[in-house]
PDB file of N, CA and C in Angstrom:
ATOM      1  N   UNK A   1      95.644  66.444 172.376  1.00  0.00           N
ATOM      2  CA  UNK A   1      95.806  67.308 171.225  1.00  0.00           C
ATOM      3  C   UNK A   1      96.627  68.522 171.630  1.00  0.00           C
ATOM      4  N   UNK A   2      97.642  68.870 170.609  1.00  0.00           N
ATOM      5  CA  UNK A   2      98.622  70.391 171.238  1.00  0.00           C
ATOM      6  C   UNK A   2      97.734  71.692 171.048  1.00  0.00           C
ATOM      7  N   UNK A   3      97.476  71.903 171.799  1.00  0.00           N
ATOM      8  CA  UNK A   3      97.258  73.509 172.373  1.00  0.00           C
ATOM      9  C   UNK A   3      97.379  74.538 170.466  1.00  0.00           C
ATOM     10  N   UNK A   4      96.197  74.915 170.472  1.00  0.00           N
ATOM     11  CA  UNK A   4      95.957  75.999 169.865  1.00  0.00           C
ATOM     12  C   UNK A   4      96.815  77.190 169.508  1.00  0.00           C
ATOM     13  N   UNK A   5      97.346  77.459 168.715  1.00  0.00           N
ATOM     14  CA  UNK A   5      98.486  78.950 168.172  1.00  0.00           C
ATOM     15  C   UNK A   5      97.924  79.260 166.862  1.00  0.00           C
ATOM     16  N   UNK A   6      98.275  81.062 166.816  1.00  0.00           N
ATOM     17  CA  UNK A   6      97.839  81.211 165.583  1.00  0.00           C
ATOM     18  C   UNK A   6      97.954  80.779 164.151  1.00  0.00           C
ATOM     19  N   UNK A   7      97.715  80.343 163.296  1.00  0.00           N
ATOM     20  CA  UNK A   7      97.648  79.582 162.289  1.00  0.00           C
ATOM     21  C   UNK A   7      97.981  78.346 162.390  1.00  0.00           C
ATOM     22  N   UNK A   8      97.849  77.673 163.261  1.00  0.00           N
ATOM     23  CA  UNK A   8      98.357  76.399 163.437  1.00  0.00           C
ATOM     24  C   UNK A   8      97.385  75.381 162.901  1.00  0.00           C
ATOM     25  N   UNK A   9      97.640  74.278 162.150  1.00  0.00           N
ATOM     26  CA  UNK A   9      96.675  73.212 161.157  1.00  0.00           C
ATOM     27  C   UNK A   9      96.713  72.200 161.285  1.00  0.00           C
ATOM     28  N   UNK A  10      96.194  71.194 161.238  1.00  0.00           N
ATOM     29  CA  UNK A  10      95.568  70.019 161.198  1.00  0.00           C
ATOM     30  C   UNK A  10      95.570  69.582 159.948  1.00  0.00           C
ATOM     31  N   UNK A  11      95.516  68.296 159.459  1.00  0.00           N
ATOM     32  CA  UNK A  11      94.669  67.878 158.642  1.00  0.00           C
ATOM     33  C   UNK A  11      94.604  66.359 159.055  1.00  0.00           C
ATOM     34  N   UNK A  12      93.132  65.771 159.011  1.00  0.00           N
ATOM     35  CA  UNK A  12      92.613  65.001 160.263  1.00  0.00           C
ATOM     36  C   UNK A  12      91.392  64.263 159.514  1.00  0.00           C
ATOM     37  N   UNK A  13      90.866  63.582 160.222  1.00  0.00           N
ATOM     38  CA  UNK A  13      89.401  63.070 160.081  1.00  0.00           C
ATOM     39  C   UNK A  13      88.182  63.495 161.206  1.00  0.00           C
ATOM     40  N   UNK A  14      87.365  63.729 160.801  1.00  0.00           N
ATOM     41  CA  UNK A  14      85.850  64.478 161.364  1.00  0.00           C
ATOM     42  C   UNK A  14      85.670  63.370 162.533  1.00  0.00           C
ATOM     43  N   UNK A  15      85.619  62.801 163.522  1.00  0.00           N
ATOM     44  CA  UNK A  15      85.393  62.306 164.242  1.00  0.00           C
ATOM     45  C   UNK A  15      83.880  61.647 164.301  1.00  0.00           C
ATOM     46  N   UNK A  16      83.362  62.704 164.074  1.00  0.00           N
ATOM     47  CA  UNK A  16      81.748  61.994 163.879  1.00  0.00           C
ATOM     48  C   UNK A  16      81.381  61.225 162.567  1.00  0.00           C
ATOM     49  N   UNK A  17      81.864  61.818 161.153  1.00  0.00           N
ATOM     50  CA  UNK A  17      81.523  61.039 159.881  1.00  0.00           C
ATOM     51  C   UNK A  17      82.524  60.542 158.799  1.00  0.00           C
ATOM     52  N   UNK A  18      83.943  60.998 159.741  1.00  0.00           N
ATOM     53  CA  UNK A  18      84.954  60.656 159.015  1.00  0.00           C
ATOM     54  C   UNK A  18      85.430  61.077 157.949  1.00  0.00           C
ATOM     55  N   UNK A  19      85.233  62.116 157.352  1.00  0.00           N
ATOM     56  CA  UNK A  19      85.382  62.704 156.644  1.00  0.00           C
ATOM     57  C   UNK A  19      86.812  63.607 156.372  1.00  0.00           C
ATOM     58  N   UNK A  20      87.698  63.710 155.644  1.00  0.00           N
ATOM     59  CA  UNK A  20      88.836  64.277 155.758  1.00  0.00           C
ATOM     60  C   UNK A  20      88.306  65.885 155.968  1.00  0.00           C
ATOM     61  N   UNK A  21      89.140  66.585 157.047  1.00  0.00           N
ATOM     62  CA  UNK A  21      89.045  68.453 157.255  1.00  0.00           C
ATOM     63  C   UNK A  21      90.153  68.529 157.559  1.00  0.00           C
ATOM     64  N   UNK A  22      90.188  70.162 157.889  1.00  0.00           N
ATOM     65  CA  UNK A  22      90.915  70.938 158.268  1.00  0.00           C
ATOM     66  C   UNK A  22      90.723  71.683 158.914  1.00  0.00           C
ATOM     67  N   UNK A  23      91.242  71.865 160.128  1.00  0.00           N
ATOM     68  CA  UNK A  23      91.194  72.610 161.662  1.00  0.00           C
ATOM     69  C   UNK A  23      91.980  73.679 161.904  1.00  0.00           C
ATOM     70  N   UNK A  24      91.980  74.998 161.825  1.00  0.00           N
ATOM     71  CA  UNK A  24      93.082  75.677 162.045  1.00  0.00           C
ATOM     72  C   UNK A  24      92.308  76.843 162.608  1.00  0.00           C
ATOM     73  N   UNK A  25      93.186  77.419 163.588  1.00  0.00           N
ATOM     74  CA  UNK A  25      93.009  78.912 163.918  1.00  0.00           C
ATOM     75  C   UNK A  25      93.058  79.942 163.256  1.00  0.00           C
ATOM     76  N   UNK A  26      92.007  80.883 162.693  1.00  0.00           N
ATOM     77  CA  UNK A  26      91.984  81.928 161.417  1.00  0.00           C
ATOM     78  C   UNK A  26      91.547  83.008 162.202  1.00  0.00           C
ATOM     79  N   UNK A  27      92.686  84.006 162.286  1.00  0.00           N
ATOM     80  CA  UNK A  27      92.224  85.628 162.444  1.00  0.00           C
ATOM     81  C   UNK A  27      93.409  86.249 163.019  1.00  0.00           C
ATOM     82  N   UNK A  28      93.172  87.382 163.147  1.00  0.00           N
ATOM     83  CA  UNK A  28      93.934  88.170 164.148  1.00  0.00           C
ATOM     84  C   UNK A  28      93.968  88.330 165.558  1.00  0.00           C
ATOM     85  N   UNK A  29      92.595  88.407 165.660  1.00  0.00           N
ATOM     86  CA  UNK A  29      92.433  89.404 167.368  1.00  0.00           C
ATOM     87  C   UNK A  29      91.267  88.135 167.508  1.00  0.00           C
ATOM     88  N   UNK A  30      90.211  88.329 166.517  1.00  0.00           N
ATOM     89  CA  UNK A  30      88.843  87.353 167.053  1.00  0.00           C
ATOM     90  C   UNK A  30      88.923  86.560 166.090  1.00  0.00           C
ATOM     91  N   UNK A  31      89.805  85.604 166.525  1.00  0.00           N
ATOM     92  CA  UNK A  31      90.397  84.018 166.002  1.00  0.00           C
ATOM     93  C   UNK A  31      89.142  83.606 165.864  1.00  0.00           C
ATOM     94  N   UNK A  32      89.120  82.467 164.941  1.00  0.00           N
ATOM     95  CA  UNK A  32      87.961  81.316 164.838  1.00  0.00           C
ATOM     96  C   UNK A  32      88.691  80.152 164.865  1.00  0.00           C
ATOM     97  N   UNK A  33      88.548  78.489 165.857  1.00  0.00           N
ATOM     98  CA  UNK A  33      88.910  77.669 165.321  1.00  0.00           C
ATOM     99  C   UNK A  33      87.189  77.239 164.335  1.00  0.00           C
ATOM    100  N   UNK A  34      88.300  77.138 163.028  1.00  0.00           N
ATOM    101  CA  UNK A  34      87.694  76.472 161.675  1.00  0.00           C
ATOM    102  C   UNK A  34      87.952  74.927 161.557  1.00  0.00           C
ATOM    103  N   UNK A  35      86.781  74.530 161.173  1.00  0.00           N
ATOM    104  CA  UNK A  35      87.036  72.995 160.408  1.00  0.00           C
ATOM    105  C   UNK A  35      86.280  73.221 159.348  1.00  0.00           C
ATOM    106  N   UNK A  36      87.078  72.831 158.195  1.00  0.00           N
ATOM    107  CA  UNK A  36      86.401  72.979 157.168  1.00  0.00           C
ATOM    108  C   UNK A  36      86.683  71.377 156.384  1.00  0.00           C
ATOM    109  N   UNK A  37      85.531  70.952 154.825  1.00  0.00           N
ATOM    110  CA  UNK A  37      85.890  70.191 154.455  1.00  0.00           C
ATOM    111  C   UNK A  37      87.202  70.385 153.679  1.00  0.00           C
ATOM    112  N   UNK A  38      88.219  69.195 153.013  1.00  0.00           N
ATOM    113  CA  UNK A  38      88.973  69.379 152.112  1.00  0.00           C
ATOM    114  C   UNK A  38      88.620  68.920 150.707  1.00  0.00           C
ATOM    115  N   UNK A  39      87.674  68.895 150.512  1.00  0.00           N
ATOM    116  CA  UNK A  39      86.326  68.393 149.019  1.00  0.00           C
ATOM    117  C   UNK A  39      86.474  70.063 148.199  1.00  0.00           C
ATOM    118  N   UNK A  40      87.360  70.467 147.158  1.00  0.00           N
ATOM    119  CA  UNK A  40      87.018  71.567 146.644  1.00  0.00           C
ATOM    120  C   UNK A  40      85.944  71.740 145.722  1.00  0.00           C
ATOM    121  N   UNK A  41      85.550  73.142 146.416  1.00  0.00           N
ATOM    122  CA  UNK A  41      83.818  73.526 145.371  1.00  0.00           C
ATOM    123  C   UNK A  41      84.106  74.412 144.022  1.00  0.00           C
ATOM    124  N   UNK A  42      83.049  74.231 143.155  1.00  0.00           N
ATOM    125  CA  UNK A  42      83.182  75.107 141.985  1.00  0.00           C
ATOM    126  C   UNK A  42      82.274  75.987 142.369  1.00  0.00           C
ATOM    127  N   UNK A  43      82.480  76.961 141.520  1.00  0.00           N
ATOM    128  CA  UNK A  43      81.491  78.119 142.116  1.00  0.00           C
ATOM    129  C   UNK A  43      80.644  78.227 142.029  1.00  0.00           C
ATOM    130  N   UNK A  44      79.362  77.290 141.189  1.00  0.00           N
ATOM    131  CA  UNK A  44      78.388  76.848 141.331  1.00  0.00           C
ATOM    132  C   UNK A  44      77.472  76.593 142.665  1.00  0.00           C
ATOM    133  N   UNK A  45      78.942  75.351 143.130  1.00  0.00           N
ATOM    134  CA  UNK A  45      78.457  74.828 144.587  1.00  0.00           C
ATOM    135  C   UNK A  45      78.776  75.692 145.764  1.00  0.00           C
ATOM    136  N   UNK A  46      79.867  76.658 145.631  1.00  0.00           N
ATOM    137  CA  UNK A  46      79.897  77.668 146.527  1.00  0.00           C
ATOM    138  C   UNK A  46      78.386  78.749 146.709  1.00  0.00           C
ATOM    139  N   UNK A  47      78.042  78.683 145.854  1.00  0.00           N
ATOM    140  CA  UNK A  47      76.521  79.969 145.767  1.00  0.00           C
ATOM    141  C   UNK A  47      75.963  78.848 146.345  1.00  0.00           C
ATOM    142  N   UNK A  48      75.381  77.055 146.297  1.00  0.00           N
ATOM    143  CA  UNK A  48      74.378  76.620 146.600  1.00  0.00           C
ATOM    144  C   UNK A  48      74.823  76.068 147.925  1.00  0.00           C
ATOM    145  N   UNK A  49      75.813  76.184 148.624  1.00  0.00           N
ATOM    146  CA  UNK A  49      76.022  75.680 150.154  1.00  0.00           C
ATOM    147  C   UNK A  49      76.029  77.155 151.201  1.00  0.00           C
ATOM    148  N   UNK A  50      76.550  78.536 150.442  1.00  0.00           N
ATOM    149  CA  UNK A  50      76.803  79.360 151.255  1.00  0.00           C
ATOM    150  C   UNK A  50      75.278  80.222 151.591  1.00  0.00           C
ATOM    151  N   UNK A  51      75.341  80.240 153.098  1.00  0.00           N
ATOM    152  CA  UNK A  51      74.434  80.900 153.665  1.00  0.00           C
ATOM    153  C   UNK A  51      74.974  81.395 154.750  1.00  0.00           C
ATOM    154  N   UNK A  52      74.083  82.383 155.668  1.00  0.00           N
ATOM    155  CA  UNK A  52      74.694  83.524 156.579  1.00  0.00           C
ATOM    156  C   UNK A  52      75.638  82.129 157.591  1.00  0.00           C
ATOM    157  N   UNK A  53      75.301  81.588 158.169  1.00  0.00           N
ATOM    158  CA  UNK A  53      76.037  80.790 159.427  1.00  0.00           C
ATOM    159  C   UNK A  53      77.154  79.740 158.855  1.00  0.00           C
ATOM    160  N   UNK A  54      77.278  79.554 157.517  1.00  0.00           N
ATOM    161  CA  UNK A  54      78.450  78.807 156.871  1.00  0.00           C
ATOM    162  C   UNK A  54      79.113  79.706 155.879  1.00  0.00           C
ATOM    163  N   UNK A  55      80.761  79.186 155.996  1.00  0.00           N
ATOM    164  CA  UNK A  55      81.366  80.109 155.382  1.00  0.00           C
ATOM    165  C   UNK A  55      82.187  79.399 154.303  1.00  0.00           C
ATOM    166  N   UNK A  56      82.704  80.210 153.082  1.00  0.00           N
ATOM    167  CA  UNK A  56      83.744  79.183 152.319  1.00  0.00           C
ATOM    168  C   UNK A  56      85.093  79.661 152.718  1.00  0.00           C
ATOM    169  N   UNK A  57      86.073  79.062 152.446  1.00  0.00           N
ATOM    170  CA  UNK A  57      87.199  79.621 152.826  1.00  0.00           C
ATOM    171  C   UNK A  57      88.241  79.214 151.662  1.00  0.00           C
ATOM    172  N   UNK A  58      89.146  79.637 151.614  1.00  0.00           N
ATOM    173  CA  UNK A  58      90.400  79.647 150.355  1.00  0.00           C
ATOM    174  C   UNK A  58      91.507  78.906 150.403  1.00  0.00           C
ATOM    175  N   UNK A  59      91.634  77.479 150.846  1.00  0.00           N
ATOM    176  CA  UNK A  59      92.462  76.827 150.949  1.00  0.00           C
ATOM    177  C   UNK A  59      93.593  77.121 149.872  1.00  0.00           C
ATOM    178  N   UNK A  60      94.637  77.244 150.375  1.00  0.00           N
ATOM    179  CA  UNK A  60      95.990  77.761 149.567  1.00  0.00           C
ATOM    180  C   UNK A  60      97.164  76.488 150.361  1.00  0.00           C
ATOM    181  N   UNK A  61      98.022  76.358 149.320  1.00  0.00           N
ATOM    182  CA  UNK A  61      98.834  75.259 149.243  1.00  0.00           C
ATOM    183  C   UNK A  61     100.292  76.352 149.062  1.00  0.00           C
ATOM    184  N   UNK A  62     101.276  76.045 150.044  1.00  0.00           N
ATOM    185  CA  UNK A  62     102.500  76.553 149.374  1.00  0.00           C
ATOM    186  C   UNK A  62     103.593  75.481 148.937  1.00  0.00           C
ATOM    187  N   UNK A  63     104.304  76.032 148.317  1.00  0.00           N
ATOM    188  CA  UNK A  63     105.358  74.913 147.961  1.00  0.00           C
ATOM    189  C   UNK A  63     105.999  73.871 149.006  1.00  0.00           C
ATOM    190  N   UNK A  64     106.279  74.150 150.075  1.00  0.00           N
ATOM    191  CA  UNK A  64     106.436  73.087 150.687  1.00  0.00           C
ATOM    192  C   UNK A  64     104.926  71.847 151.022  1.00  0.00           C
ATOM    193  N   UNK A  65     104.058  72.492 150.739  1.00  0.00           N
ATOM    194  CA  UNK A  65     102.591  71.306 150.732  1.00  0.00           C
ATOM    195  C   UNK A  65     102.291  71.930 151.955  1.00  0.00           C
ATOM    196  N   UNK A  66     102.393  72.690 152.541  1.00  0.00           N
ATOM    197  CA  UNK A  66     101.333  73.283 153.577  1.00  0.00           C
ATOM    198  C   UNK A  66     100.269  74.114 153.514  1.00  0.00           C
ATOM    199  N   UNK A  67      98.810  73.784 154.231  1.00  0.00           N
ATOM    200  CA  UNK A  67      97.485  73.780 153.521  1.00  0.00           C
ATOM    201  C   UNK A  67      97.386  75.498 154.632  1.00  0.00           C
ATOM    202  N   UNK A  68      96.839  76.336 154.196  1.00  0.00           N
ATOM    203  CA  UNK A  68      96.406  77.284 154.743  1.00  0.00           C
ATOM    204  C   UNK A  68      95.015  77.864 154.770  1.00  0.00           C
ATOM    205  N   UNK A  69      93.738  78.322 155.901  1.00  0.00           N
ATOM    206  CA  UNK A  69      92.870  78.594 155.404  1.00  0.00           C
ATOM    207  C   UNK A  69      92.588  80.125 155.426  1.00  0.00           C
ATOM    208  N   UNK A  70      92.406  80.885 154.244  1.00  0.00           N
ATOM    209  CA  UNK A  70      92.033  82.396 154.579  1.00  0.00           C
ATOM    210  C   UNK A  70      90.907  82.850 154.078  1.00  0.00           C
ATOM    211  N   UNK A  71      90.848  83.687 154.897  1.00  0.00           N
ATOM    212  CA  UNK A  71      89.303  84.047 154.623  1.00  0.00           C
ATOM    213  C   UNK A  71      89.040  85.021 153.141  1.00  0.00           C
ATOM    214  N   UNK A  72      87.476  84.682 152.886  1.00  0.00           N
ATOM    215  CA  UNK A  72      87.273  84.974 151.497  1.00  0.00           C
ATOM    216  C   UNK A  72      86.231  86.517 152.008  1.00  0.00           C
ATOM    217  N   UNK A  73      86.821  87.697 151.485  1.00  0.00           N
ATOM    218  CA  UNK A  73      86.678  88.901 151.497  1.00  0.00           C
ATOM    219  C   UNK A  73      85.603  89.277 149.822  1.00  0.00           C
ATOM    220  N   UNK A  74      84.496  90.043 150.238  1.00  0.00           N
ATOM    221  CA  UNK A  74      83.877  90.617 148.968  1.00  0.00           C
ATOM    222  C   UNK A  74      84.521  90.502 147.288  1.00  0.00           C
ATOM    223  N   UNK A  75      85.800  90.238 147.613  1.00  0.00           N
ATOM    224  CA  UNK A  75      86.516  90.991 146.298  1.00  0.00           C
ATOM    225  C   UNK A  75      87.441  90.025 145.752  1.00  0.00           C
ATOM    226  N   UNK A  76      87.163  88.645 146.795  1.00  0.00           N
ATOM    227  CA  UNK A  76      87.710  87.558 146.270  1.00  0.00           C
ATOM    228  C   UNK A  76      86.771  87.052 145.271  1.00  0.00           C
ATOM    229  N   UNK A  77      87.601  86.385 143.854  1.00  0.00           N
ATOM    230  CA  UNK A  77      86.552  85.665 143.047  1.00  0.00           C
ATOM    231  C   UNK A  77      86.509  84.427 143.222  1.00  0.00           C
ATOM    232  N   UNK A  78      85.115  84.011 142.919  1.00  0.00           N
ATOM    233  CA  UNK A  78      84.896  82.856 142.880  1.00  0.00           C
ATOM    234  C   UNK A  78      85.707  81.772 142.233  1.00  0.00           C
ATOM    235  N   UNK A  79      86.250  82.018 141.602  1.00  0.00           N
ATOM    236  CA  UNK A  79      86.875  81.213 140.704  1.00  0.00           C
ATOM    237  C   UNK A  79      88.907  81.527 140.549  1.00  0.00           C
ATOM    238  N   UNK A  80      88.838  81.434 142.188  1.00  0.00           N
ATOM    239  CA  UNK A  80      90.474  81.958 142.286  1.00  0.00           C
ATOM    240  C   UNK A  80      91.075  80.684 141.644  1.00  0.00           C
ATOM    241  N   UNK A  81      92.545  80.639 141.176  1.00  0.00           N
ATOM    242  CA  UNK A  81      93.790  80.126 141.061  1.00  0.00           C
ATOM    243  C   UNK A  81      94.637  80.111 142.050  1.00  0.00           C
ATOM    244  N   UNK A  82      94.588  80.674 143.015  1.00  0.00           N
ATOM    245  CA  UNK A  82      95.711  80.592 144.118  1.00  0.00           C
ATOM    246  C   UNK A  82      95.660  79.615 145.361  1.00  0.00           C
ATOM    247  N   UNK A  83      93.944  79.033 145.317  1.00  0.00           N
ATOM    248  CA  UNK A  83      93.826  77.985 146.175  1.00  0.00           C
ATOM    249  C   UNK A  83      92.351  77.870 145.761  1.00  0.00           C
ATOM    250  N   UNK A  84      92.201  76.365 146.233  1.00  0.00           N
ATOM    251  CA  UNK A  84      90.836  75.565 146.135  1.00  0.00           C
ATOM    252  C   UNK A  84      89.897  76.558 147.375  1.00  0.00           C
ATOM    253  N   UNK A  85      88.719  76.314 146.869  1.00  0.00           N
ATOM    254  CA  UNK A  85      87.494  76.872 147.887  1.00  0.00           C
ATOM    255  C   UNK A  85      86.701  75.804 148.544  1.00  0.00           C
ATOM    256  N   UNK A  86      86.661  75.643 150.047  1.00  0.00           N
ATOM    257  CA  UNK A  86      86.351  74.882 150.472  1.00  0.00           C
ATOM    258  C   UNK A  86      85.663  75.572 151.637  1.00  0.00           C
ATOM    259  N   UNK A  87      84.455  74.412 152.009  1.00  0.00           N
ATOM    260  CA  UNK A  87      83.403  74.997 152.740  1.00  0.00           C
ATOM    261  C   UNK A  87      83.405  74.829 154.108  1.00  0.00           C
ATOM    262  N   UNK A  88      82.873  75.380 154.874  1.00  0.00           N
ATOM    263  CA  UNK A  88      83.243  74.787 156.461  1.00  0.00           C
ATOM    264  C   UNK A  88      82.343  73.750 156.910  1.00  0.00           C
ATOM    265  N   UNK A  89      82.935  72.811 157.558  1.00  0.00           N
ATOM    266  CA  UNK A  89      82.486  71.723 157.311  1.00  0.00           C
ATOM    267  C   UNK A  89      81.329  71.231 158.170  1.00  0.00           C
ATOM    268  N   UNK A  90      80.206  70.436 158.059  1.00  0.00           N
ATOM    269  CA  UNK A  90      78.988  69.585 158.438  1.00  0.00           C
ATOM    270  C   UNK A  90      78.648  68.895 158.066  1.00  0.00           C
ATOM    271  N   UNK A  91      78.677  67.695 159.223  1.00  0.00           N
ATOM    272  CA  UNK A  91      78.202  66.395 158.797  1.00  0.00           C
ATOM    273  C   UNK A  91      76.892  66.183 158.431  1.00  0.00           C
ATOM    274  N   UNK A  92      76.871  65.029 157.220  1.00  0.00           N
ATOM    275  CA  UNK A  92      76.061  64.840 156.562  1.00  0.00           C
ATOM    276  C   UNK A  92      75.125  64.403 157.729  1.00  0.00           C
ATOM    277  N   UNK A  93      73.493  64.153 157.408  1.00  0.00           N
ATOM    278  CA  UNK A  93      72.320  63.760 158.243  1.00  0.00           C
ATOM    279  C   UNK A  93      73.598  62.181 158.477  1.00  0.00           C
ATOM    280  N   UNK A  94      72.930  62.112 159.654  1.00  0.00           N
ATOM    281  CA  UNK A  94      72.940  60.489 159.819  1.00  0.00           C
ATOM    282  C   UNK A  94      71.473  59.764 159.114  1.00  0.00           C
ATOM    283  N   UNK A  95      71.724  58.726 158.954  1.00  0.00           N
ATOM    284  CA  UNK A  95      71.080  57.345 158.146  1.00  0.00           C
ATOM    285  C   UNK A  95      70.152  56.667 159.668  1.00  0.00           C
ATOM    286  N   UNK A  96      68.503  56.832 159.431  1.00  0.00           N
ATOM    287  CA  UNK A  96      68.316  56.411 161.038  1.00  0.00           C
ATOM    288  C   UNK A  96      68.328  54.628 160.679  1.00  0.00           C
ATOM    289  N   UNK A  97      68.166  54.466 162.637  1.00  0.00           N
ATOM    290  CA  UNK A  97      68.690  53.349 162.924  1.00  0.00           C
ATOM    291  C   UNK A  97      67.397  52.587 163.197  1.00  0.00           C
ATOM    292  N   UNK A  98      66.487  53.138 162.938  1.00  0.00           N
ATOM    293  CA  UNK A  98      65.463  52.296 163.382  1.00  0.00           C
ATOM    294  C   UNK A  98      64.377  52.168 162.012  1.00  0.00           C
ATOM    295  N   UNK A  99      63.910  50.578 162.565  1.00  0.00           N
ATOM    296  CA  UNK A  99      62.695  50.916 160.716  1.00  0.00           C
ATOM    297  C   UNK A  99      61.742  51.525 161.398  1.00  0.00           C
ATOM    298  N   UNK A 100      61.062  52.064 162.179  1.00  0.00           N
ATOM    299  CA  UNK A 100      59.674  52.580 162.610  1.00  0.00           C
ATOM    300  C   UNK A 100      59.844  53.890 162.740  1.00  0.00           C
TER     301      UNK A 100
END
């Protein structure tokens, strides 16, 4: 995999559940690599997934089709137009493997 730079993106499958995300480096100084899903939420489902250790983020699309993730600040609304809201991503439970 190429080496990490700032804003640099992915768009990939989850390795563990297969799931389509997005991987990118988000910040300035104290970068996060993010994976988030690419499943956009309504703001409904944004209030019922977000808690302190998961975050949503603002997927934005520019005209050439490149996906960007930025972070969602107090004063962003829920219900932007400028990009889908998407959550950072976790795999669903696994399905166990045993009947007992």
């Amino acid at each position: 995999m190429a080496a990490w730079t700032r804003g640099s993106r992915t768009t990939q499958r989850c390795p563990a559940c297969r799931a389509p995300v997005i991987k990118q480096l988000v910040g300035e100084r104290a970068a996060l690599n993010v994976i988030a899903d690419l499943t956009p939420l309504t703001p409904a489902q944004q209030a019922e997934l977000r808690e302190p250790n998961r975050l949503i983020w603002c997927l934005r699309t520019n005209s050439l089709g490149q996906q960007r993730l930025l972070w969602l600040d107090p004063w962003h609304p829920p219900d932007c137009r400028r990009g889908d809201h998407v959550a950072e991503h976790r795999c669903p439970p696994a399905e166990p493997t045993t009947l007992f």
